[in-house]
C-alpha atoms as a PDB file:
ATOM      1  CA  UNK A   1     -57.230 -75.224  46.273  1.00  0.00           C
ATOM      2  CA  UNK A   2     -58.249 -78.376  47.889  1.00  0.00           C
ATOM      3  CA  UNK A   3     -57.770 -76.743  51.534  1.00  0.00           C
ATOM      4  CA  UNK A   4     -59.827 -73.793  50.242  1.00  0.00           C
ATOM      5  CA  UNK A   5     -62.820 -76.346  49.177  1.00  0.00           C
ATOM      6  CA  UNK A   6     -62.843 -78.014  52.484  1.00  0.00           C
ATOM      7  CA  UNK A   7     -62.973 -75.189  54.355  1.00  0.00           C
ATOM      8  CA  UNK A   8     -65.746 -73.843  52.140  1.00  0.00           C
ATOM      9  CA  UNK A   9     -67.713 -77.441  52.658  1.00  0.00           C
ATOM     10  CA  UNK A  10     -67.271 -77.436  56.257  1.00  0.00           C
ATOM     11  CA  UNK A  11     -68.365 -73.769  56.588  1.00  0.00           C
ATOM     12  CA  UNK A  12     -64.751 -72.967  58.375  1.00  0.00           C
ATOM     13  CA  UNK A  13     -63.885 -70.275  56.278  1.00  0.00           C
ATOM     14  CA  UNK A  14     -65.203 -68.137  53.076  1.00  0.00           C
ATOM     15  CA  UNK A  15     -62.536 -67.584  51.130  1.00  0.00           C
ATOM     16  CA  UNK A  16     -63.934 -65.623  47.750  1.00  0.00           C
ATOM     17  CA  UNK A  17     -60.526 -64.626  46.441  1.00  0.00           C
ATOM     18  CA  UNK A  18     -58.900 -66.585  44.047  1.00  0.00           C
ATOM     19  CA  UNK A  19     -55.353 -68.013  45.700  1.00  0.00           C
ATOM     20  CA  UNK A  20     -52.457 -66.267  44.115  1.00  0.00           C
ATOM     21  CA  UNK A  21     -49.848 -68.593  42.334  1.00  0.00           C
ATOM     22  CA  UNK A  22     -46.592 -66.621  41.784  1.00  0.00           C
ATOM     23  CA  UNK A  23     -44.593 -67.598  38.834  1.00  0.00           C
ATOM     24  CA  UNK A  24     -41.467 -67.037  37.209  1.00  0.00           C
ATOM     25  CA  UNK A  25     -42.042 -68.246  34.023  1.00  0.00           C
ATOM     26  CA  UNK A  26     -43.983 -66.159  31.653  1.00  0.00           C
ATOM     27  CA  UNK A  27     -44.392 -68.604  28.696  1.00  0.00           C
ATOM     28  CA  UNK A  28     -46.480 -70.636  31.243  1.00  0.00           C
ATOM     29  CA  UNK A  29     -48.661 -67.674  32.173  1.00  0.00           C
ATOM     30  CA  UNK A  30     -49.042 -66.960  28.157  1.00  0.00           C
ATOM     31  CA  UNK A  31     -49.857 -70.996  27.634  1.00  0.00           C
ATOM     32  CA  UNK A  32     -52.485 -70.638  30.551  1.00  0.00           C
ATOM     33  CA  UNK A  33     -53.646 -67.652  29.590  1.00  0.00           C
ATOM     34  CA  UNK A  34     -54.323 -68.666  25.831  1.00  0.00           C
ATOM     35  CA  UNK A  35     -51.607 -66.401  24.272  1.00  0.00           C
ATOM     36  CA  UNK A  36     -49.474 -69.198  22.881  1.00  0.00           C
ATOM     37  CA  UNK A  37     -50.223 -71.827  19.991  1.00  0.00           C
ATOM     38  CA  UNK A  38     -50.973 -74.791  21.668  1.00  0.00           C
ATOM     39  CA  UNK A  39     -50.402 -77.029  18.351  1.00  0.00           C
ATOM     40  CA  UNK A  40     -46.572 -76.918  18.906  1.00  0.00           C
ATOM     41  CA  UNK A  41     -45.115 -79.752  19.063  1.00  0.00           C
ATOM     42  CA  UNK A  42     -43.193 -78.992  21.968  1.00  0.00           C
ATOM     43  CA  UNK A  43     -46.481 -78.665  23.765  1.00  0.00           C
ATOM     44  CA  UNK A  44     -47.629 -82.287  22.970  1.00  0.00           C
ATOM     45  CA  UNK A  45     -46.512 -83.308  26.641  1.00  0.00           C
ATOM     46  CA  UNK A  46     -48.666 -80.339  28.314  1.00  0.00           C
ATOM     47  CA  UNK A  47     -52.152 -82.064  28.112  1.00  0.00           C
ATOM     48  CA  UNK A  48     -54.696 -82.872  31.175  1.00  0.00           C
ATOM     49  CA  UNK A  49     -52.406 -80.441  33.491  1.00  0.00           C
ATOM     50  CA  UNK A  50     -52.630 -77.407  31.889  1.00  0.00           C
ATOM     51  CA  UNK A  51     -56.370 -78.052  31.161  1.00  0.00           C
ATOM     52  CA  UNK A  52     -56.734 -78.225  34.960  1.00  0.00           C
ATOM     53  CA  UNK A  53     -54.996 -75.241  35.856  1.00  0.00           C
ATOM     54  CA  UNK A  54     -56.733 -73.059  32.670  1.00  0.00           C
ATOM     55  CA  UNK A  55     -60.155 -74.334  34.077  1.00  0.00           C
ATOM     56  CA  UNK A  56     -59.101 -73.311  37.597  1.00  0.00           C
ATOM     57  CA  UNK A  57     -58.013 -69.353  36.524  1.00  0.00           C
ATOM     58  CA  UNK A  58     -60.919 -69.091  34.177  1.00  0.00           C
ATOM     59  CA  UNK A  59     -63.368 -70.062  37.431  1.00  0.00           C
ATOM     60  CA  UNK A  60     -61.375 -67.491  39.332  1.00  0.00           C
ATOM     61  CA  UNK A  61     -59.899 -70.211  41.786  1.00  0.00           C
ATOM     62  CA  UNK A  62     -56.617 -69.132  41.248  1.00  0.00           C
ATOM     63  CA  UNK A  63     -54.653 -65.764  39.998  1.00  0.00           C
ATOM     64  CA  UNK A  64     -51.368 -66.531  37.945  1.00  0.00           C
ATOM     65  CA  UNK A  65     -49.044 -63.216  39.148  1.00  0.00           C
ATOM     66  CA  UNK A  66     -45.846 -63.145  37.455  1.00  0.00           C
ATOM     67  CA  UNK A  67     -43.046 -62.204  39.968  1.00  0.00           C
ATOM     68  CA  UNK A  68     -39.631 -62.123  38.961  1.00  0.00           C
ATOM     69  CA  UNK A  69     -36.714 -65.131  39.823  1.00  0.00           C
ATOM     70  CA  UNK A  70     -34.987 -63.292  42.172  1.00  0.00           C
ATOM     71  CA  UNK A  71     -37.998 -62.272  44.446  1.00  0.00           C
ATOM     72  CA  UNK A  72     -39.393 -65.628  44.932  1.00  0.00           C
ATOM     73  CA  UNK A  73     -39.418 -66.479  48.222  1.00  0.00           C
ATOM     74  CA  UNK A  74     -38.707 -70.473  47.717  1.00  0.00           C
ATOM     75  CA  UNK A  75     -35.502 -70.169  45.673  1.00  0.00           C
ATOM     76  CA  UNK A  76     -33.909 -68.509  48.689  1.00  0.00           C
ATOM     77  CA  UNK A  77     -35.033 -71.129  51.054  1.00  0.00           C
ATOM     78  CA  UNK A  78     -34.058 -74.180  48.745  1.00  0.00           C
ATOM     79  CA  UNK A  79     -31.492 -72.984  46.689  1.00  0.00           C
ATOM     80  CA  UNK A  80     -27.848 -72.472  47.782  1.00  0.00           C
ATOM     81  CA  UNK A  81     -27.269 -68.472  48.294  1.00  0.00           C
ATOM     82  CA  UNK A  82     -24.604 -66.602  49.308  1.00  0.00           C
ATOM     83  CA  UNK A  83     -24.593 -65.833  53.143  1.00  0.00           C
ATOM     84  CA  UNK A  84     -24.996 -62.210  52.745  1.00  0.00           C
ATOM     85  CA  UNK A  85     -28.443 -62.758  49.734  1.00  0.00           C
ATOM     86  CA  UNK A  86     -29.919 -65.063  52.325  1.00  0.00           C
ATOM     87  CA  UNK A  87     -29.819 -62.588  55.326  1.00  0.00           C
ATOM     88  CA  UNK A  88     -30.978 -59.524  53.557  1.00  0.00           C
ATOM     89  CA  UNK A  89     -33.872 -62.143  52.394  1.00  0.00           C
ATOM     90  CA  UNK A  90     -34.641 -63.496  55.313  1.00  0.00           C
ATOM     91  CA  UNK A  91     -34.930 -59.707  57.171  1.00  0.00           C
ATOM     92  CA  UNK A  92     -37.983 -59.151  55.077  1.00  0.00           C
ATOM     93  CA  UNK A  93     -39.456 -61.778  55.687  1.00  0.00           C
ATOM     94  CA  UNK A  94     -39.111 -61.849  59.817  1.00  0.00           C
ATOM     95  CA  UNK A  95     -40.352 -60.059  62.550  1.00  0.00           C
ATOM     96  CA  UNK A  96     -38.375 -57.215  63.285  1.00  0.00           C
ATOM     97  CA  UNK A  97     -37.627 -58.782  66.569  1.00  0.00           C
ATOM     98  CA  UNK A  98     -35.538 -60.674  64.361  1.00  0.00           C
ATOM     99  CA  UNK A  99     -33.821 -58.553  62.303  1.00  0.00           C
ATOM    100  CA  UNK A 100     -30.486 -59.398  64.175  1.00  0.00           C
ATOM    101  CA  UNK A 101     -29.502 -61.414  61.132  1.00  0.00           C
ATOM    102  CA  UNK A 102     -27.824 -58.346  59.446  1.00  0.00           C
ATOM    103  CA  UNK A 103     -25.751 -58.190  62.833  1.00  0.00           C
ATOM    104  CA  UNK A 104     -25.142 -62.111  62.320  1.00  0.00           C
ATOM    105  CA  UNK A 105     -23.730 -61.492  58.660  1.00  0.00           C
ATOM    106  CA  UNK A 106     -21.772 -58.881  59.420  1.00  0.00           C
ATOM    107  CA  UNK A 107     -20.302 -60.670  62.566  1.00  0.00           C
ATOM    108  CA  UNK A 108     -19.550 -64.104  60.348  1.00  0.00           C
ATOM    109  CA  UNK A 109     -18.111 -61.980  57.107  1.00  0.00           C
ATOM    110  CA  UNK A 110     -15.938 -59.559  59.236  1.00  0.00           C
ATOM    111  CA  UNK A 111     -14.541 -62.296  61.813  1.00  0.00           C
ATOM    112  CA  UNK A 112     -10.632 -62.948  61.656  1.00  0.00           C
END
């Protein structure tokens, strides 16, 4: 957001459309979204963050999508993945000049 602003103030770049967040964790999108009582007790922690964040969706700064676990594109790149998970990931993700990572899996899983 703050790379969106600057551009904005130093007439760079008009960016109208709200930055899409993709998230995994639909009890946060229900929190932010005002579907969830806030008066838990459990929420007691959540204070001037998720006032920041509810400000910034209800100004249309940013979009909370939900998008499942297993097609976030992070996890895959931080978290440890089987060889095969992270080659079929990374395929989609390259130019197809580069799709010789399937040929790279199957070389390393097949090798004697």
């Amino acid at each position: 957001m703050w790379l969106k602003q600057w551009c904005h103030e130093c007439d760079l770049l008009q960016l109208d459309n709200p930055i899409p967040v993709h998230e995994d964790n639909q009890s946060c999108i229900n929190v932010v979204k005002g579907n969830c009582n806030l008066n838990n007790k459990r929420m007691k922690h959540v204070n001037i963050q998720l006032h920041f964040i509810k400000e910034a969706v209800k100004n249309n700064m940013i979009n909370l999508i939900y998008t499942p676990t297993a097609d976030m594109l992070a996890d895959f790149l931080t978290n440890p993945v089987v060889l095969y998970k992270y080659c079929l990931k990374a395929s989609c993700y390259l130019p197809s000049s580069l799709n010789s990572l399937t040929d790279l899996q199957s070389r390393l899983l097949h090798s004697d």
